[in-house]
C-alpha atoms as a PDB file:
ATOM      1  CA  UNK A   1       5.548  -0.467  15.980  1.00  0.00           C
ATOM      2  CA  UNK A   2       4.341  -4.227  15.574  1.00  0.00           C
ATOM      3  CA  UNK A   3       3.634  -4.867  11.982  1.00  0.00           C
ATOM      4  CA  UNK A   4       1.116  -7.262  11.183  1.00  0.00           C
ATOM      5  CA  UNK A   5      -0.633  -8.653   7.845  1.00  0.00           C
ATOM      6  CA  UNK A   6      -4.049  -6.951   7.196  1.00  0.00           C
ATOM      7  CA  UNK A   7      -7.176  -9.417   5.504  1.00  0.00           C
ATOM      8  CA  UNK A   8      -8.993  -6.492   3.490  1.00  0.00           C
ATOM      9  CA  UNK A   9      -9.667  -5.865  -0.151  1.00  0.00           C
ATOM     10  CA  UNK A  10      -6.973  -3.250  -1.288  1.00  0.00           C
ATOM     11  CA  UNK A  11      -9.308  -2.534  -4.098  1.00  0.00           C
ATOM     12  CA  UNK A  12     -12.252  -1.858  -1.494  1.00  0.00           C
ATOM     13  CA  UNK A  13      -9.579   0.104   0.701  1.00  0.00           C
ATOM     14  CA  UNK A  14      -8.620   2.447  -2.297  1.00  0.00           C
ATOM     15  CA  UNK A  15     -12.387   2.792  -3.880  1.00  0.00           C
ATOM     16  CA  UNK A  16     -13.322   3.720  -0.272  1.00  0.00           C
ATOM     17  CA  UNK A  17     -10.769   6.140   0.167  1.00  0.00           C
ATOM     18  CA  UNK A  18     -11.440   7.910  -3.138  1.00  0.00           C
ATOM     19  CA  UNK A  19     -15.025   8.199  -2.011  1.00  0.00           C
ATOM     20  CA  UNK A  20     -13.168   9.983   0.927  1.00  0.00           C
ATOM     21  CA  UNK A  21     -11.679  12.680  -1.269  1.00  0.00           C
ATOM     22  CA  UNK A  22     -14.131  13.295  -3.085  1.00  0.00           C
ATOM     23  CA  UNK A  23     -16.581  14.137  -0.083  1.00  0.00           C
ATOM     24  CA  UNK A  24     -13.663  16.239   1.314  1.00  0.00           C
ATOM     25  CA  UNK A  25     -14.424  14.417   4.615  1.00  0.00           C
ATOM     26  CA  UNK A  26     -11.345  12.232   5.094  1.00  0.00           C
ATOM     27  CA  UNK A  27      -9.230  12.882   8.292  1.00  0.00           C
ATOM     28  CA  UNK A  28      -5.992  10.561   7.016  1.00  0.00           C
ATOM     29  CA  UNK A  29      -2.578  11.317   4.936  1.00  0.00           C
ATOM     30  CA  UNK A  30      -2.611   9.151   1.701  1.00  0.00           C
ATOM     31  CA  UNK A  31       0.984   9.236  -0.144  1.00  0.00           C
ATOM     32  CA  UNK A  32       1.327   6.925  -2.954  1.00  0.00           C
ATOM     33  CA  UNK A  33       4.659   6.199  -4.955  1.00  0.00           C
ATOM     34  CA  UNK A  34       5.956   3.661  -7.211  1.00  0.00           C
ATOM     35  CA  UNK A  35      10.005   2.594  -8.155  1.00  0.00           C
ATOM     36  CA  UNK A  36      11.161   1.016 -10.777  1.00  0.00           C
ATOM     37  CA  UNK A  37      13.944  -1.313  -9.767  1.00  0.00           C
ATOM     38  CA  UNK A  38      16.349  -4.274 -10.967  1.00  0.00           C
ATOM     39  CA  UNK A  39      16.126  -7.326  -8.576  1.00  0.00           C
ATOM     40  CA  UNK A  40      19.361  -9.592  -8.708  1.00  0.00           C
ATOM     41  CA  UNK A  41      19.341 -13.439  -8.387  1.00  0.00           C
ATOM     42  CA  UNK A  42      23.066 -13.256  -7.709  1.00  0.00           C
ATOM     43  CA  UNK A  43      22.328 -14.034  -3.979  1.00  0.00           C
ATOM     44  CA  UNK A  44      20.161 -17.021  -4.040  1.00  0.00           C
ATOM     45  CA  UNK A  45      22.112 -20.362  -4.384  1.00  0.00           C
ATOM     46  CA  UNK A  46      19.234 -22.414  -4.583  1.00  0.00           C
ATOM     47  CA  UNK A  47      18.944 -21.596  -8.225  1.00  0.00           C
ATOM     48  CA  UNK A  48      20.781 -24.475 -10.271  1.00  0.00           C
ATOM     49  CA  UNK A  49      23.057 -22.306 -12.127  1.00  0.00           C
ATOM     50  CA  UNK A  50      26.805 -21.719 -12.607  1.00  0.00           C
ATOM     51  CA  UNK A  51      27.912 -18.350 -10.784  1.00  0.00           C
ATOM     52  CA  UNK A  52      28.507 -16.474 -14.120  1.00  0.00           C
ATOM     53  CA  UNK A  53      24.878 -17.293 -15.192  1.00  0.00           C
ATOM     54  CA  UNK A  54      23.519 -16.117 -11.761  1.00  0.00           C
ATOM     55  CA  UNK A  55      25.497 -12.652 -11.763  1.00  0.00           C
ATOM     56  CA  UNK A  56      23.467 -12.229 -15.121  1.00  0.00           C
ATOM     57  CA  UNK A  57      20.035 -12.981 -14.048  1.00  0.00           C
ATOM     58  CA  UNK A  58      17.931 -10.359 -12.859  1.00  0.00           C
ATOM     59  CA  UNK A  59      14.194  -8.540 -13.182  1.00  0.00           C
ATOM     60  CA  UNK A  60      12.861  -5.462 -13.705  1.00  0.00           C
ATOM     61  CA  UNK A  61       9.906  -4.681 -11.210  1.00  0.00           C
ATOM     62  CA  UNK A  62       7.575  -1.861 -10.353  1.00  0.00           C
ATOM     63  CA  UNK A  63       6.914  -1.508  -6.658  1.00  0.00           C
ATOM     64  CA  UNK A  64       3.845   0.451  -5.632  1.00  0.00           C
ATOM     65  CA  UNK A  65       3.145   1.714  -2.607  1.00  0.00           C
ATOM     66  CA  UNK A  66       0.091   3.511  -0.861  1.00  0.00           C
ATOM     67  CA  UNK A  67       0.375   4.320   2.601  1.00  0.00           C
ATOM     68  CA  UNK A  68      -2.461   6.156   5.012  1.00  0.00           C
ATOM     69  CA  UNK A  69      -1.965   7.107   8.126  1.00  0.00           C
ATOM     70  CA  UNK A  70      -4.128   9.192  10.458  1.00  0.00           C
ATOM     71  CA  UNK A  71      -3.597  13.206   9.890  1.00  0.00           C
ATOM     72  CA  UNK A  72      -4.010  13.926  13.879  1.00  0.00           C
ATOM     73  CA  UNK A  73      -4.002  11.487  16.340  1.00  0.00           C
ATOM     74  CA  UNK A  74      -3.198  10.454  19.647  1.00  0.00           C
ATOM     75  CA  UNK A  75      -1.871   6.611  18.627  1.00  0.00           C
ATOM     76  CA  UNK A  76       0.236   6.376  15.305  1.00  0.00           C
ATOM     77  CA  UNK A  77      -0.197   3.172  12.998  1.00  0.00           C
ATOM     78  CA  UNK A  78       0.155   3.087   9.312  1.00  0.00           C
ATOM     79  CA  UNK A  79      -2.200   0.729   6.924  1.00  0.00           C
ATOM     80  CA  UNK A  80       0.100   0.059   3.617  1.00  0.00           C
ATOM     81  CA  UNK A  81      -0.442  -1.310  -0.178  1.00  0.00           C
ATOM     82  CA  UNK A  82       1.873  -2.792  -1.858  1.00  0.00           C
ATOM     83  CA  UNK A  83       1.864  -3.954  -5.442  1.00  0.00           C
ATOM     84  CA  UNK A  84       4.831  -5.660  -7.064  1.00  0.00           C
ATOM     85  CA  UNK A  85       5.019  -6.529 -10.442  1.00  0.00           C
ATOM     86  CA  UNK A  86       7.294  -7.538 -13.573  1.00  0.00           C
ATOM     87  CA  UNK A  87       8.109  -4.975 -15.769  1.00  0.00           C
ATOM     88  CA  UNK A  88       8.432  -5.502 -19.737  1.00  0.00           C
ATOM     89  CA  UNK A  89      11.673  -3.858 -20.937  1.00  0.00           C
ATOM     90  CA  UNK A  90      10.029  -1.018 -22.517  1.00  0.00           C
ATOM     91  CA  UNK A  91       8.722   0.089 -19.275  1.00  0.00           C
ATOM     92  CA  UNK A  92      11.658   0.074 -17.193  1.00  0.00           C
ATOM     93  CA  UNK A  93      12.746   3.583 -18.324  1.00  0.00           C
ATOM     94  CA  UNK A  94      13.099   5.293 -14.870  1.00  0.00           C
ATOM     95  CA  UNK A  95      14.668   2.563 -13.413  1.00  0.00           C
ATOM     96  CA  UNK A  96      15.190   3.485  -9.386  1.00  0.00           C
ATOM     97  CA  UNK A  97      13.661   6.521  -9.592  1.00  0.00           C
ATOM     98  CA  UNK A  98      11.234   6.690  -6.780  1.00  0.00           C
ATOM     99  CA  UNK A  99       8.222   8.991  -7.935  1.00  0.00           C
ATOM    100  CA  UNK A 100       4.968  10.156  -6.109  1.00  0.00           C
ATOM    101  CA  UNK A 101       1.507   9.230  -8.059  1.00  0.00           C
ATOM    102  CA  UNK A 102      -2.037  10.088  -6.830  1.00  0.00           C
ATOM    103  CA  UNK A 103      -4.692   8.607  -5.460  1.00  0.00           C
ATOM    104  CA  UNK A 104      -6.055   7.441  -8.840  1.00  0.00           C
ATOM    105  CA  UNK A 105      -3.081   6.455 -10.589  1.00  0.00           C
ATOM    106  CA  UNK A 106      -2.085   4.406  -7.598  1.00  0.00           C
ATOM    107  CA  UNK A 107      -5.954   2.877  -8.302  1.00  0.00           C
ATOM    108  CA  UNK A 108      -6.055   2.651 -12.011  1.00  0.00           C
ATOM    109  CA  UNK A 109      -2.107   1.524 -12.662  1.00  0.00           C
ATOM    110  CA  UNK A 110      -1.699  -1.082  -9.475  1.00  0.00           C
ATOM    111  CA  UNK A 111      -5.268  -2.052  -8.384  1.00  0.00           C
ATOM    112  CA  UNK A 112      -7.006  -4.915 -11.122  1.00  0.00           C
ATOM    113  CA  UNK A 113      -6.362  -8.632 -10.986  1.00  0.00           C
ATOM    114  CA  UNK A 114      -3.847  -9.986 -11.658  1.00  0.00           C
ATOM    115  CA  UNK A 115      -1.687  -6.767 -11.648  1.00  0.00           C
ATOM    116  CA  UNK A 116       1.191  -8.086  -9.527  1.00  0.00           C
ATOM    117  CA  UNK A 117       1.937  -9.280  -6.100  1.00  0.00           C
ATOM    118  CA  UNK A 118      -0.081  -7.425  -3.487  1.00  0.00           C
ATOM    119  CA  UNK A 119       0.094  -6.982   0.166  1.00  0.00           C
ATOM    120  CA  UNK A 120      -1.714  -4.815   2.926  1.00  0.00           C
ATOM    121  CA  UNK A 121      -0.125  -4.264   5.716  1.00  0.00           C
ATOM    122  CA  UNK A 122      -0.463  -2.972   9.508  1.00  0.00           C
ATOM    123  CA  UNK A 123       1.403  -1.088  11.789  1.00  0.00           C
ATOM    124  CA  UNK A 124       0.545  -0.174  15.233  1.00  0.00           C
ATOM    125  CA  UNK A 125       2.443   1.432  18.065  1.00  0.00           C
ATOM    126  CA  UNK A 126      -0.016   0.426  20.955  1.00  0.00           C
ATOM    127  CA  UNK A 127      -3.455  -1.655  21.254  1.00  0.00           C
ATOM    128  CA  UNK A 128      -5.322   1.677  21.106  1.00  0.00           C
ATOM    129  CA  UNK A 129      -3.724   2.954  17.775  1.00  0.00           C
ATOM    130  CA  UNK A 130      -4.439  -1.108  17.224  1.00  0.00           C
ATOM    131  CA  UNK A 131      -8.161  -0.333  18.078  1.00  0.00           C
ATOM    132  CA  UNK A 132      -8.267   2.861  15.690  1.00  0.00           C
ATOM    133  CA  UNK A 133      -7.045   1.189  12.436  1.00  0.00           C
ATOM    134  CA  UNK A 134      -9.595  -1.827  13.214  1.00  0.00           C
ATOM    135  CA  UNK A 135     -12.334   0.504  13.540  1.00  0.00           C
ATOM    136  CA  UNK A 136     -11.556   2.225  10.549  1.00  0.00           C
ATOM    137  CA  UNK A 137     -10.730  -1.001   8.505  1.00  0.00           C
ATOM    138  CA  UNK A 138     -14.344  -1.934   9.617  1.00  0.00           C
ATOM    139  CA  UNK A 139     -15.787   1.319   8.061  1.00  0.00           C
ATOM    140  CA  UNK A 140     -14.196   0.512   5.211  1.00  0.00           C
ATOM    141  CA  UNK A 141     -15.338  -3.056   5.041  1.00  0.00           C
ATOM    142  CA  UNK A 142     -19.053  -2.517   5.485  1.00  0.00           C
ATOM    143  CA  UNK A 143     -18.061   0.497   2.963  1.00  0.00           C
ATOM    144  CA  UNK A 144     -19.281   3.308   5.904  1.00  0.00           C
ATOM    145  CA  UNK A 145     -18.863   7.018   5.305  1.00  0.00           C
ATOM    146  CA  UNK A 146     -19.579   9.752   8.147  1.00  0.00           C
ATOM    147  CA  UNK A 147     -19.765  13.301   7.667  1.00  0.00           C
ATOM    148  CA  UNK A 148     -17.211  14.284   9.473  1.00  0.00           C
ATOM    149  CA  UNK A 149     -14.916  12.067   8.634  1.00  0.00           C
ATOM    150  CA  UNK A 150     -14.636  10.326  11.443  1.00  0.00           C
ATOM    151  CA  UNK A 151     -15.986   7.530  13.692  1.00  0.00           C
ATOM    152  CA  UNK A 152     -17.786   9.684  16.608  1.00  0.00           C
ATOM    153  CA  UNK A 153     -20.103   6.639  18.198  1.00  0.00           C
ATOM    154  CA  UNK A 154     -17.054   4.674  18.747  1.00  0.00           C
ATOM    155  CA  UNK A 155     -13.610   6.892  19.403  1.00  0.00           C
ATOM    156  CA  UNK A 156     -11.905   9.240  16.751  1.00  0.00           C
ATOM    157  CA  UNK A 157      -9.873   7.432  14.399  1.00  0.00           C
ATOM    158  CA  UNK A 158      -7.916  10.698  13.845  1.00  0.00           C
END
């Protein structure tokens, strides 16, 4: 699949798709998850330190992720969130534990400024699954909701 960066407002994304749930129309898989984990310094020589001091350094982070994907559909691609951020020692209790959140914890815990560091991503396996996550990112963008779920006047996004 060719992965490619996606220019769309994750908060818009998410707010869209809980509009989605909540009108029991949506026709895609959301999983969200987050990870606590310890990033190491030890590999980057660029930092000016002696190698004792770099074998010391590290950071706790929180990596959230939201994926969606289309439930049933004849091209696979995957449209992904992610939110990294610095964690405070008191929060790094379940430290590389990977653990599944909903919908609106993914929205209320990861999605505010200045949160973290976050990316939306794309991936496509063809220029037709291509053509079905651009149609749906343009629902999303002009904030469009069908009853069905889907895109009919175009072609199915699912």
């Amino acid at each position: 699949m060719e992965t490619y960066p996606v220019d769309t407002d994750p908060e818009q994304i998410v707010r869209w798709l809980l509009v989605e749930r909540e009108r029991g129309t949506t026709s895609l898989d959301v999983v969200a998850s987050r990870i606590n984990e310890l990033e190491s310094f030890a590999d980057q020589p660029q930092l000016p330190l002696g190698d004792e001091d770099r074998d010391d350094l590290s950071e706790q982070v929180t990596v959230a992720m939201l994926e969606i994907m289309p439930r049933h559909a004849a091209h696979e691609w995957r449209l992904t969130i992610s939110v990294e951020e610095d964690l405070t020692p008191s929060e790094s209790d379940n430290e590389d534990e990977e653990e599944e959140i909903d919908l609106d914890a993914f929205y209320l815990e990861f999605i505010r400024p200045g949160r973290g560091t976050v990316n939306v991503m794309a991936e496509a396996e063809d220029a037709d699954a291509e053509a079905d996550l651009n149609r749906l990112l343009a629902a999303i963008e002009t904030n469009i909701h069908v009853p069905d779920g889907s895109i009919r006047n175009q072609r199915s996004l699912c």
